[in-house]
PDB file of N, CA and C in Angstrom:
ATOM      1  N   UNK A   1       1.133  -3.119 -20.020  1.00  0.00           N
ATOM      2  CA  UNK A   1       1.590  -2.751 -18.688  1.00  0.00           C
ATOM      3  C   UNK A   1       1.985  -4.013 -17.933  1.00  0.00           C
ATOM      4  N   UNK A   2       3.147  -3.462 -17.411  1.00  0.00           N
ATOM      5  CA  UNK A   2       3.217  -5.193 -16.734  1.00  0.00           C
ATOM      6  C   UNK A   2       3.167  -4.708 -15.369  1.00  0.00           C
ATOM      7  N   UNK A   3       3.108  -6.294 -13.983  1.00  0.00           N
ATOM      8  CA  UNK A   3       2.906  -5.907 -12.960  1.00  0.00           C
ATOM      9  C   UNK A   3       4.074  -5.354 -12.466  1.00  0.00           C
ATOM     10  N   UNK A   4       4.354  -4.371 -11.165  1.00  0.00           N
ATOM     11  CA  UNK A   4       5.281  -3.792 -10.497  1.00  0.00           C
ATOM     12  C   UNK A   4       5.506  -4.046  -9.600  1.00  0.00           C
ATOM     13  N   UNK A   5       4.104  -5.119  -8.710  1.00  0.00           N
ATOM     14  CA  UNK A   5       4.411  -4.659  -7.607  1.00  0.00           C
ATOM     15  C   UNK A   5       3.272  -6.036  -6.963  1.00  0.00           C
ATOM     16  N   UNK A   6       3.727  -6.639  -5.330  1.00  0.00           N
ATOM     17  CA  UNK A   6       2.874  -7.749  -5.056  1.00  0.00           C
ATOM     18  C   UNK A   6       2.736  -7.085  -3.476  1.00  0.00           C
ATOM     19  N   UNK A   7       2.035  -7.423  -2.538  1.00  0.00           N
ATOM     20  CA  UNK A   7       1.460  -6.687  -1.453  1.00  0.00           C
ATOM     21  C   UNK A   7       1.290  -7.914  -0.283  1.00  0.00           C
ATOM     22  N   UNK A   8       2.196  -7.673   0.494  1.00  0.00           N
ATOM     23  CA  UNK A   8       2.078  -7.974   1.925  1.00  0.00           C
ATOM     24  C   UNK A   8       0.800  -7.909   2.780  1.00  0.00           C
ATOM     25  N   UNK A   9       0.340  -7.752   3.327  1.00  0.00           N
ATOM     26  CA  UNK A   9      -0.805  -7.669   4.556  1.00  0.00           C
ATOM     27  C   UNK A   9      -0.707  -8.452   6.019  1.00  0.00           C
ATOM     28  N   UNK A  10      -0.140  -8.049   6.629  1.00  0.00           N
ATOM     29  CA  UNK A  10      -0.502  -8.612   7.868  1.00  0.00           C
ATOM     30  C   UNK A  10      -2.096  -7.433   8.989  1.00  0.00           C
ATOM     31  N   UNK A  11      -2.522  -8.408   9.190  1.00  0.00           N
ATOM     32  CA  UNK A  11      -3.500  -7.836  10.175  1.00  0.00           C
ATOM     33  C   UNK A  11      -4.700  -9.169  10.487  1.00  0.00           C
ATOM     34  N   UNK A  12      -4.807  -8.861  12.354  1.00  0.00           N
ATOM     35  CA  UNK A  12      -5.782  -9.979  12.874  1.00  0.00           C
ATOM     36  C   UNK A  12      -7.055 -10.482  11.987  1.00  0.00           C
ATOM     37  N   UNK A  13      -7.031 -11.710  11.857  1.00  0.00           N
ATOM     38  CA  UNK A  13      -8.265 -11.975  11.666  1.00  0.00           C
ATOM     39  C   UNK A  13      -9.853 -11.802  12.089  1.00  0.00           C
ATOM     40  N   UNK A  14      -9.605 -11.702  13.853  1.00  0.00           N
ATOM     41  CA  UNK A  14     -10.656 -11.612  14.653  1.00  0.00           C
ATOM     42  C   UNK A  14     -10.103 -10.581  15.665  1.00  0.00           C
ATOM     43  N   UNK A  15     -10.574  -9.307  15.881  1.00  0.00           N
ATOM     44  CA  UNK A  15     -10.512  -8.306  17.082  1.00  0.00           C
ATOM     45  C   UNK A  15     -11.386  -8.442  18.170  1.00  0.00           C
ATOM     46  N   UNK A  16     -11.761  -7.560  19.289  1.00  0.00           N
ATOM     47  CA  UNK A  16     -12.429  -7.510  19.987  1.00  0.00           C
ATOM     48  C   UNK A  16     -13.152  -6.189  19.457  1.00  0.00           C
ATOM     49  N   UNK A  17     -14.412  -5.924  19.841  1.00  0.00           N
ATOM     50  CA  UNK A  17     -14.734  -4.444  19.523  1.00  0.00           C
ATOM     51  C   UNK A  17     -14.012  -3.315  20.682  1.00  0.00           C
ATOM     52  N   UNK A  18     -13.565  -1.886  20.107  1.00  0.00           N
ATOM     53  CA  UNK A  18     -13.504  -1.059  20.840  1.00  0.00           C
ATOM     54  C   UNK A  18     -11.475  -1.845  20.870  1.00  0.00           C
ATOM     55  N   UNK A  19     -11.094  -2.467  20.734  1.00  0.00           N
ATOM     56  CA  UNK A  19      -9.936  -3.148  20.692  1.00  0.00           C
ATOM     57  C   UNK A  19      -8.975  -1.981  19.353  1.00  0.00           C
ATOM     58  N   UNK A  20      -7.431  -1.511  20.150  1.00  0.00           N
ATOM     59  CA  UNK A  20      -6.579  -0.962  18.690  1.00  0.00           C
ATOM     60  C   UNK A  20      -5.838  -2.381  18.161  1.00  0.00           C
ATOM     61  N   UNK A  21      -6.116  -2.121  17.244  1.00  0.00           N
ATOM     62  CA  UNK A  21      -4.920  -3.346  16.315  1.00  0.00           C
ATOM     63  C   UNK A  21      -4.237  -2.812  15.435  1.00  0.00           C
ATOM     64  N   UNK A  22      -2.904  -3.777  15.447  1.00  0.00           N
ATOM     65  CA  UNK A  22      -2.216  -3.320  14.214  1.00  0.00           C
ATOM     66  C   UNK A  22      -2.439  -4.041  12.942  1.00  0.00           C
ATOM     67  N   UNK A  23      -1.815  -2.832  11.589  1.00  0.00           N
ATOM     68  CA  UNK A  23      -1.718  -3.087  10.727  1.00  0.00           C
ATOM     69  C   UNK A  23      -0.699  -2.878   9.845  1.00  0.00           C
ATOM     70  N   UNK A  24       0.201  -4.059   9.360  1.00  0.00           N
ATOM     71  CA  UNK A  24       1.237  -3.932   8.478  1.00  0.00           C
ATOM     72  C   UNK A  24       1.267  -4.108   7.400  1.00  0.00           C
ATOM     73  N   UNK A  25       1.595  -3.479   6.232  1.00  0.00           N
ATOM     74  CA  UNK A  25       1.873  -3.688   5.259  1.00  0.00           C
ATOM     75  C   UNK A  25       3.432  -3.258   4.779  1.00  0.00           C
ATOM     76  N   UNK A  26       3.157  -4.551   3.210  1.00  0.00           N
ATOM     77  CA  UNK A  26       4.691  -4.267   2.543  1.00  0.00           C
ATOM     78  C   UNK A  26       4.255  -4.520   0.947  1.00  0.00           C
ATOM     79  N   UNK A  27       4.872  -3.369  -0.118  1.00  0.00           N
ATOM     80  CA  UNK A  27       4.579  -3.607  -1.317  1.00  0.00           C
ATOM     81  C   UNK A  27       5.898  -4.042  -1.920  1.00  0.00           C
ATOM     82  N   UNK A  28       6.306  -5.110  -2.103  1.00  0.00           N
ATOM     83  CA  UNK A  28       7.548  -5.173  -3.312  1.00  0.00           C
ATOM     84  C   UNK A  28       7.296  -4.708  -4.664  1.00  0.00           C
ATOM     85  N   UNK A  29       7.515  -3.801  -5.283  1.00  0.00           N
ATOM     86  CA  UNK A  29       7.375  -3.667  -6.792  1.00  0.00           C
ATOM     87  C   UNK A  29       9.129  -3.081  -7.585  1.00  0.00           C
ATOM     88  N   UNK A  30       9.147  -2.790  -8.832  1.00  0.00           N
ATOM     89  CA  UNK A  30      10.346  -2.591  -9.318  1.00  0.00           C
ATOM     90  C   UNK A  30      10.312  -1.333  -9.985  1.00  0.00           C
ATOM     91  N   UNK A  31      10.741  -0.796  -9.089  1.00  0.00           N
ATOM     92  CA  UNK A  31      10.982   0.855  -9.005  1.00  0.00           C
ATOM     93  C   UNK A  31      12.188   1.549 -10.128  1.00  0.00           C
ATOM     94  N   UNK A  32      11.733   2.369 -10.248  1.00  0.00           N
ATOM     95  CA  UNK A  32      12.597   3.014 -11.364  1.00  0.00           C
ATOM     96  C   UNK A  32      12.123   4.865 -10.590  1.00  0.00           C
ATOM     97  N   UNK A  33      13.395   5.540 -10.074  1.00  0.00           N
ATOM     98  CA  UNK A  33      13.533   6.952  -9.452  1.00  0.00           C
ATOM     99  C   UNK A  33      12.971   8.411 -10.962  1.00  0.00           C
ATOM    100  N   UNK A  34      13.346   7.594 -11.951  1.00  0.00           N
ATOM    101  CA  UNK A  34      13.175   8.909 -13.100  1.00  0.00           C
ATOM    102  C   UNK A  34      15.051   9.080 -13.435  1.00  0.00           C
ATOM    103  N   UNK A  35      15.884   9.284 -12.171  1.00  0.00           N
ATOM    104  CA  UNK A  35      16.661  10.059 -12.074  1.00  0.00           C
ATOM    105  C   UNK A  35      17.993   9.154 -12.771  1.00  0.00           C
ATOM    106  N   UNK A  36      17.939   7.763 -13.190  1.00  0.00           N
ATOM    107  CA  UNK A  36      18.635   7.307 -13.914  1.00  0.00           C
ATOM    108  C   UNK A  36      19.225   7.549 -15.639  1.00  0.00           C
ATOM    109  N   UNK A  37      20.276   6.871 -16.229  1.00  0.00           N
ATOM    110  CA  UNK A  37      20.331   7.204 -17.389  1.00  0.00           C
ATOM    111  C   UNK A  37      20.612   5.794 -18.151  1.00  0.00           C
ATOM    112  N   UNK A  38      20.314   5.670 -19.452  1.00  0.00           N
ATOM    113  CA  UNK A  38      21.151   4.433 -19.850  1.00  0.00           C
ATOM    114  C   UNK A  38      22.590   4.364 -20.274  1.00  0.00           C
ATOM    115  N   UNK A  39      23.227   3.903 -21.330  1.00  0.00           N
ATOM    116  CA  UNK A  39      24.117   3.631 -21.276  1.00  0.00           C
ATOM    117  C   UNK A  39      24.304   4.620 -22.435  1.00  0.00           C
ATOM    118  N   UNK A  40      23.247   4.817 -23.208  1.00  0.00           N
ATOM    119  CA  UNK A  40      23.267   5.911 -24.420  1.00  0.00           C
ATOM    120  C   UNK A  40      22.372   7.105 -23.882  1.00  0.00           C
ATOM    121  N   UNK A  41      22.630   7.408 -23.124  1.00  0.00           N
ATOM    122  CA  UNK A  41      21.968   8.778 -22.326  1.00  0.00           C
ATOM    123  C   UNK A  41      20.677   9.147 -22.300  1.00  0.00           C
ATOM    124  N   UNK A  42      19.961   7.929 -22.628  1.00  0.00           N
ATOM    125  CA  UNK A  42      18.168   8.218 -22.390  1.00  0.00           C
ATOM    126  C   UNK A  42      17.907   8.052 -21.082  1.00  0.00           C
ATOM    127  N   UNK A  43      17.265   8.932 -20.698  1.00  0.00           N
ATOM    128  CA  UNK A  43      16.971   8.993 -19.030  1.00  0.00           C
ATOM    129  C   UNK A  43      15.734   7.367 -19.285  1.00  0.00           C
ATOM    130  N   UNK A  44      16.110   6.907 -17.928  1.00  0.00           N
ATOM    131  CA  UNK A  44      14.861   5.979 -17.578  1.00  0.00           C
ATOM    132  C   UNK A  44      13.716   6.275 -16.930  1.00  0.00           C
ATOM    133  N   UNK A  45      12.610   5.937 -18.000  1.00  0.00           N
ATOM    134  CA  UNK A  45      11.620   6.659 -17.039  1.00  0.00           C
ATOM    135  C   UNK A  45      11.287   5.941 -15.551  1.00  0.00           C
ATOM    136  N   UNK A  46      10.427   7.186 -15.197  1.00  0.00           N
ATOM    137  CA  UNK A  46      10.178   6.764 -13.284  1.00  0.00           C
ATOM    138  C   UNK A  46       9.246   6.214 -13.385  1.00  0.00           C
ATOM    139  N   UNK A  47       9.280   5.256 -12.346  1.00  0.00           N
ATOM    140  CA  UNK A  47       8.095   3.904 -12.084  1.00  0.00           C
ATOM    141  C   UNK A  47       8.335   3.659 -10.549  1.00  0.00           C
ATOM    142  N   UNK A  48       7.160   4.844  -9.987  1.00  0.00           N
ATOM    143  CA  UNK A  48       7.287   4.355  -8.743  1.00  0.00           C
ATOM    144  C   UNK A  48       5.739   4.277  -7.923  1.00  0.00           C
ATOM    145  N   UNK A  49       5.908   3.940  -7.157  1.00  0.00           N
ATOM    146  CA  UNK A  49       4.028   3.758  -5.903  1.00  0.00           C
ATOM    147  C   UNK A  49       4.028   5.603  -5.451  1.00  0.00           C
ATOM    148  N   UNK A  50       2.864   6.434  -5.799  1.00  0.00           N
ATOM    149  CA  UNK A  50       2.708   7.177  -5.509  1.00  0.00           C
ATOM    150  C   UNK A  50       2.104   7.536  -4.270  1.00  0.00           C
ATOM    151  N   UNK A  51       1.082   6.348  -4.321  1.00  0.00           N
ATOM    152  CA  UNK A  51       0.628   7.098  -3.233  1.00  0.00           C
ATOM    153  C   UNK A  51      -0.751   5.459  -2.536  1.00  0.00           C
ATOM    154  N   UNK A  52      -0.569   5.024  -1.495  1.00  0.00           N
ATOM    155  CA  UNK A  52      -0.888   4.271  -0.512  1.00  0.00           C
ATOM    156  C   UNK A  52      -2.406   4.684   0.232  1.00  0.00           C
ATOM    157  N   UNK A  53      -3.623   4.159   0.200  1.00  0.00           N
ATOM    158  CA  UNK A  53      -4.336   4.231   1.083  1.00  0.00           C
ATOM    159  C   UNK A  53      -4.966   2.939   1.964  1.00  0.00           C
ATOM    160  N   UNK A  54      -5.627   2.844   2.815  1.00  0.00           N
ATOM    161  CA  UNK A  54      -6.638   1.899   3.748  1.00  0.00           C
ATOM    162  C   UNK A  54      -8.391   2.160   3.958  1.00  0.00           C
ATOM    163  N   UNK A  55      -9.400   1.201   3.278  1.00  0.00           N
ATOM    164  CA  UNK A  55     -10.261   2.213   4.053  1.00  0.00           C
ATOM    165  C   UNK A  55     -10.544   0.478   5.020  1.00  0.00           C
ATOM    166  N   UNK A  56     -11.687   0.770   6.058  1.00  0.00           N
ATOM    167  CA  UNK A  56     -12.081   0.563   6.829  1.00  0.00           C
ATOM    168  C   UNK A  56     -13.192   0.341   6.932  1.00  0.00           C
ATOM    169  N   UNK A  57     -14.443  -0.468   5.869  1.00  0.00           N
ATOM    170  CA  UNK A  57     -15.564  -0.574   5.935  1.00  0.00           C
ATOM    171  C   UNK A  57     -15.965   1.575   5.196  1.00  0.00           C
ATOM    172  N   UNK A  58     -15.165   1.507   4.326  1.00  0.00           N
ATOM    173  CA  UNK A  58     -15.575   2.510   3.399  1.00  0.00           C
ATOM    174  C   UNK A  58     -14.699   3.576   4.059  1.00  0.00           C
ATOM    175  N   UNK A  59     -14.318   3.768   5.112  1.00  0.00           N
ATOM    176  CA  UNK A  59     -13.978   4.962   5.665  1.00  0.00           C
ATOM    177  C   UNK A  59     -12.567   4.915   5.819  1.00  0.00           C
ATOM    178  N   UNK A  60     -11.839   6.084   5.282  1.00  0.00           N
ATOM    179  CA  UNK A  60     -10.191   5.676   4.999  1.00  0.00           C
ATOM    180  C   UNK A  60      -9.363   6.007   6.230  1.00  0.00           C
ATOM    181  N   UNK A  61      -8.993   5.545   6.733  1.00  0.00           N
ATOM    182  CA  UNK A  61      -8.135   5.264   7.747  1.00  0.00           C
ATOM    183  C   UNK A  61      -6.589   5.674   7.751  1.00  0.00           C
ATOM    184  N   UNK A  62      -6.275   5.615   6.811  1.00  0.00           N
ATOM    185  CA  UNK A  62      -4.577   6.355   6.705  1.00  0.00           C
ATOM    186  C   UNK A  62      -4.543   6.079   5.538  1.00  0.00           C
ATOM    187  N   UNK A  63      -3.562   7.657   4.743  1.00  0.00           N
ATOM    188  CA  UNK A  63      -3.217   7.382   3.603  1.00  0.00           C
ATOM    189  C   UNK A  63      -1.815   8.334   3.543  1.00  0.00           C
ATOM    190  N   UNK A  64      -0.884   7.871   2.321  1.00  0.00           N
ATOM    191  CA  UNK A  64       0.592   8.370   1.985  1.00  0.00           C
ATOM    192  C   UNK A  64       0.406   8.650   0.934  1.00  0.00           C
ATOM    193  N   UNK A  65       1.329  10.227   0.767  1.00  0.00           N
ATOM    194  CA  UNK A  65       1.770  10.444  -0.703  1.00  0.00           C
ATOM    195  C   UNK A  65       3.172   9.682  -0.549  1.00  0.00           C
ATOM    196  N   UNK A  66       3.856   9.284  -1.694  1.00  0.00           N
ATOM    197  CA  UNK A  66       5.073   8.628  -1.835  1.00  0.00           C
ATOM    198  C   UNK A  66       5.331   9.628  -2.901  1.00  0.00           C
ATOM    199  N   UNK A  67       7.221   9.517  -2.582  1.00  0.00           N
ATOM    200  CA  UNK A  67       8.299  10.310  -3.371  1.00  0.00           C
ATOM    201  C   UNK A  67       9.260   9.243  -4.690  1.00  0.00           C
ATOM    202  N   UNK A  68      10.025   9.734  -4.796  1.00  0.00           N
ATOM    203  CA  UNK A  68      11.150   9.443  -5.597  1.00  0.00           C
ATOM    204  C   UNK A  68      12.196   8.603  -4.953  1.00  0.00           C
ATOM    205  N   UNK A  69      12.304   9.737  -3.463  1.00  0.00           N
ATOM    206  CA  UNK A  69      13.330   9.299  -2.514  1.00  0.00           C
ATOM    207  C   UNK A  69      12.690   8.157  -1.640  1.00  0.00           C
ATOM    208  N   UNK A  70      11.509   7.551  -1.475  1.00  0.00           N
ATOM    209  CA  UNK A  70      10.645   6.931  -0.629  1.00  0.00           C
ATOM    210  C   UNK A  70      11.419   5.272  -1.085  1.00  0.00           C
ATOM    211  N   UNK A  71      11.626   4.311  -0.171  1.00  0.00           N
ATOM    212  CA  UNK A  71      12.185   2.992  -0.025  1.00  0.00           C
ATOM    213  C   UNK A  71      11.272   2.387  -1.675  1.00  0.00           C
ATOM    214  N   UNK A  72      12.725   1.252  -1.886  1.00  0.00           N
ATOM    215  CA  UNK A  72      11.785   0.724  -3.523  1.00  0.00           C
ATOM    216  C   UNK A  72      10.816  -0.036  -3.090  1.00  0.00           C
ATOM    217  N   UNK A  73      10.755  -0.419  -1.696  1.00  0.00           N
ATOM    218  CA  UNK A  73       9.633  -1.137  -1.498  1.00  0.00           C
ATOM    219  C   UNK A  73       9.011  -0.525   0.537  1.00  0.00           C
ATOM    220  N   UNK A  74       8.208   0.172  -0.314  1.00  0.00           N
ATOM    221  CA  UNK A  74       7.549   0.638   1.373  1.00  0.00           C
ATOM    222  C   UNK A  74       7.154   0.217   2.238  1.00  0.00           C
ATOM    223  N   UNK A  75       7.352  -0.076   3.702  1.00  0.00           N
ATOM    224  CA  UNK A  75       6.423  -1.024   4.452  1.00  0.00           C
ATOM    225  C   UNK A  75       5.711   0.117   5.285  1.00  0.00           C
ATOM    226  N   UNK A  76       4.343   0.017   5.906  1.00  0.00           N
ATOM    227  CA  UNK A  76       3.469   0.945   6.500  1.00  0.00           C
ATOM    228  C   UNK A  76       3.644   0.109   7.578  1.00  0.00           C
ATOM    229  N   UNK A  77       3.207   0.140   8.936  1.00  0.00           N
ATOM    230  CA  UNK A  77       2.930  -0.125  10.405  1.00  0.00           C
ATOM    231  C   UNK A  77       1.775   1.562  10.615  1.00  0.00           C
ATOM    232  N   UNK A  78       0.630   1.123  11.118  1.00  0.00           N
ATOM    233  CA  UNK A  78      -0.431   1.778  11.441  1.00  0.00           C
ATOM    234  C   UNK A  78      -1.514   1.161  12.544  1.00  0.00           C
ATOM    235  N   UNK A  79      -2.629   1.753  13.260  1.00  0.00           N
ATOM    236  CA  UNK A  79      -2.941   1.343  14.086  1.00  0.00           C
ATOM    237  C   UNK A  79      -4.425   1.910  13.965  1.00  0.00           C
ATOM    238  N   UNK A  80      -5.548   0.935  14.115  1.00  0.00           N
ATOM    239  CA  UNK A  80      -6.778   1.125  14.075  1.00  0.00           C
ATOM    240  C   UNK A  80      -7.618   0.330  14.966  1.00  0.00           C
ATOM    241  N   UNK A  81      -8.903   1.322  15.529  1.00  0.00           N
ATOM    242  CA  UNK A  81      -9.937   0.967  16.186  1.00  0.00           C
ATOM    243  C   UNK A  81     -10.769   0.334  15.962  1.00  0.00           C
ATOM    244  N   UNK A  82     -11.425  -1.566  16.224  1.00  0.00           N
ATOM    245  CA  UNK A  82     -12.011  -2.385  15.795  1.00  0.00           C
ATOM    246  C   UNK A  82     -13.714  -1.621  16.359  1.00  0.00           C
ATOM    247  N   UNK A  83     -14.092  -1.582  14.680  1.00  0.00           N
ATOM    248  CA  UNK A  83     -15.921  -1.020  15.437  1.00  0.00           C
ATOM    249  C   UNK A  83     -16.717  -1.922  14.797  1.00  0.00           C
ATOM    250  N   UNK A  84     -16.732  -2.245  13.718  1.00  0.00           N
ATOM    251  CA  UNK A  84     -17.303  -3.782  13.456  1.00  0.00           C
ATOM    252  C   UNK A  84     -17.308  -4.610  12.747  1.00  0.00           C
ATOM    253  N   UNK A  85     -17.580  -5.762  12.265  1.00  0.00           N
ATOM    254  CA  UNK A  85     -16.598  -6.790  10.910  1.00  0.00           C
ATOM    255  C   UNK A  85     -16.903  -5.785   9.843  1.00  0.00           C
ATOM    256  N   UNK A  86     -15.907  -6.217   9.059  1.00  0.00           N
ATOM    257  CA  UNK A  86     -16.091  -5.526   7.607  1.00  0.00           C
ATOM    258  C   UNK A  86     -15.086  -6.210   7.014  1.00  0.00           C
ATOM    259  N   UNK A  87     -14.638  -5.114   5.833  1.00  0.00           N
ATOM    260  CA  UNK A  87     -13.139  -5.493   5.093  1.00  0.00           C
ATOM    261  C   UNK A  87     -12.253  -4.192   5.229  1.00  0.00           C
ATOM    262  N   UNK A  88     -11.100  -4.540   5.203  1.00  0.00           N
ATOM    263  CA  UNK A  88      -9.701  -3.577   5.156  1.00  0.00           C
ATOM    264  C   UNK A  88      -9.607  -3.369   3.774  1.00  0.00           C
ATOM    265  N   UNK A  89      -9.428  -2.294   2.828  1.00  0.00           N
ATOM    266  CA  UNK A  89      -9.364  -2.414   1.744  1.00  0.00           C
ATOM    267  C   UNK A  89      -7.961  -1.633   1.585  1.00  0.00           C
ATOM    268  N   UNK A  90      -6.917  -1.870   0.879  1.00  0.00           N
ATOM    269  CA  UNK A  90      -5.766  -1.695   0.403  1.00  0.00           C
ATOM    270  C   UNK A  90      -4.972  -1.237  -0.667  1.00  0.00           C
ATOM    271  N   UNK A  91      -4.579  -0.341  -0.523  1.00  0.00           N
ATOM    272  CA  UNK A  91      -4.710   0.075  -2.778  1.00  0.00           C
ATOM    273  C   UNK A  91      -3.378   1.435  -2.599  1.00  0.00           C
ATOM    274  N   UNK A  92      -3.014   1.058  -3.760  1.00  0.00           N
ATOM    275  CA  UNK A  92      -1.400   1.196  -3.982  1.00  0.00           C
ATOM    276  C   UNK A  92      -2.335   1.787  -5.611  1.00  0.00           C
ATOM    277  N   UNK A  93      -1.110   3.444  -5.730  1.00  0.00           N
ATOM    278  CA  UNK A  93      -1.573   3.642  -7.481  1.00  0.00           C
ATOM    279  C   UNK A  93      -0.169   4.442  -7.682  1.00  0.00           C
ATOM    280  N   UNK A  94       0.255   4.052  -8.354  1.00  0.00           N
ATOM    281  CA  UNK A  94       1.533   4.403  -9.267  1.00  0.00           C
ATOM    282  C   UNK A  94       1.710   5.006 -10.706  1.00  0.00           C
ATOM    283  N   UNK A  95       2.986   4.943 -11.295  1.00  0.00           N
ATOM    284  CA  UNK A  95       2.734   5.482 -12.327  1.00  0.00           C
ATOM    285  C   UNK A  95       2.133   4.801 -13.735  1.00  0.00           C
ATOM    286  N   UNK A  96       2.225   5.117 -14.820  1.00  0.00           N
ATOM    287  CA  UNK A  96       1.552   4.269 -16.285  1.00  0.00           C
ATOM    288  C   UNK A  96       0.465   3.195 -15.333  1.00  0.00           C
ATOM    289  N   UNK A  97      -0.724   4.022 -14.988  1.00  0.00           N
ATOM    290  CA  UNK A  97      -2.058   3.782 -14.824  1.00  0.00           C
ATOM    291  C   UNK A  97      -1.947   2.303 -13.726  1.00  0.00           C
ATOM    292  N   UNK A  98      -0.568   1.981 -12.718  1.00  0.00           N
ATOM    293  CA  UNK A  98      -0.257   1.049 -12.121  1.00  0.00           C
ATOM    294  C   UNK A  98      -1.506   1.080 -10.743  1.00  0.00           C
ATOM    295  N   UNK A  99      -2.027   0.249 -10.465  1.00  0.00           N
ATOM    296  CA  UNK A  99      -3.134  -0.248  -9.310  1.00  0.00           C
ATOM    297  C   UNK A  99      -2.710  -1.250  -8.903  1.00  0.00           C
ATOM    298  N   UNK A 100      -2.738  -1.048  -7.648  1.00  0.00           N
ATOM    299  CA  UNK A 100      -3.010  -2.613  -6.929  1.00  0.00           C
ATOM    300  C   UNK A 100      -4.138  -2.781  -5.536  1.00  0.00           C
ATOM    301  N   UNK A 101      -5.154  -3.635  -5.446  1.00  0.00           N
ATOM    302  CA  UNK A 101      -5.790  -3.492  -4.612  1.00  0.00           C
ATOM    303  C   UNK A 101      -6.048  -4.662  -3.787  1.00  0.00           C
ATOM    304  N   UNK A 102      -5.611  -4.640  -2.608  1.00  0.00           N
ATOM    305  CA  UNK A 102      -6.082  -6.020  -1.481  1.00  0.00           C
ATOM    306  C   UNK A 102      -7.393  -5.924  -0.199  1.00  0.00           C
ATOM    307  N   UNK A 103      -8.037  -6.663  -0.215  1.00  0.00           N
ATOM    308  CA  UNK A 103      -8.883  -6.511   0.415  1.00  0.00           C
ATOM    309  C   UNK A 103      -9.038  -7.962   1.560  1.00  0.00           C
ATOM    310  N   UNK A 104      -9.114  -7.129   2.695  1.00  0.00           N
ATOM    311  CA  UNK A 104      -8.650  -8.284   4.268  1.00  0.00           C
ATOM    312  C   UNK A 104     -10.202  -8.116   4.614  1.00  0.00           C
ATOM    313  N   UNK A 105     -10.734  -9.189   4.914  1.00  0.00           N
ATOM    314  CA  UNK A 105     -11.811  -9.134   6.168  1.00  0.00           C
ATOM    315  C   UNK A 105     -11.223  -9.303   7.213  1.00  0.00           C
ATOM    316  N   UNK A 106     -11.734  -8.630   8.699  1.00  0.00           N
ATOM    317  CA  UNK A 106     -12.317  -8.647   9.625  1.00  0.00           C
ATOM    318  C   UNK A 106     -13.078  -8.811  10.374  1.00  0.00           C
ATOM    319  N   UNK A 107     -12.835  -9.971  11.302  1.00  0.00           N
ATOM    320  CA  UNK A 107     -14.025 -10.210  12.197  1.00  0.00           C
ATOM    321  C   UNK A 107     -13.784  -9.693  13.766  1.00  0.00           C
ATOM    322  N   UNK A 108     -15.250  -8.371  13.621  1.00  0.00           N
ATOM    323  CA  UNK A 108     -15.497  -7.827  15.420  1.00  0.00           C
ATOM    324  C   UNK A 108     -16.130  -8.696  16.165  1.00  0.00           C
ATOM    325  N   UNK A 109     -15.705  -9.385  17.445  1.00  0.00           N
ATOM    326  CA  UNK A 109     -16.402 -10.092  18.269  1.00  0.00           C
ATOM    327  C   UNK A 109     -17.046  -8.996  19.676  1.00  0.00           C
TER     328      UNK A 109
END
């Protein structure tokens, strides 16, 4: 399996408690729709990010199913309530058993 895909993260280092912050992400990976053909008529298979979650000190915070038609590289903008340090955890799962997982700390002051 090779990799598909590398992961952006923007989000504060240090919040206030009770504070919303944002959170951006961006996955570049190399997408393949399904819906292609080659040059000798074998369809190409699909290789795409299915599906996007966040948790939040365990607790998931926003998550996406992804399509076919969905950008080859998705960016999220989302918005969450600082309740106390932890980690942001990040995870992208695609097709042929594809994972990717980033994990941000946070510090609540």
């Amino acid at each position: 399996m090779s990799v598909i895909a590398d992961a952006l993260v923007t989000v504060p280092t240090t919040v206030i408690k009770g504070q919303i912050f944002e959170i951006r992400t961006l996955v570049r990976h190399d997408m393949e729709s399904g819906f292609r053909h080659t040059e000798q008529g074998v369809r190409v298979p699909r290789r795409i990010i299915r599906e996007f979650s966040c948790m939040y000190n365990d607790l998931e915070v926003f998550r996406a199913t992804l399509y076919p038609g969905t950008s080859a590289n998705p960016m999220f903008v989302f918005y969450c309530r600082a309740e106390k340090s932890g980690d942001l955890v990040f995870r992208w799962v695609g097709d042929n058993d594809y994972q990717t997982i980033y994990r941000k700390p946070i510090l609540v002051t």
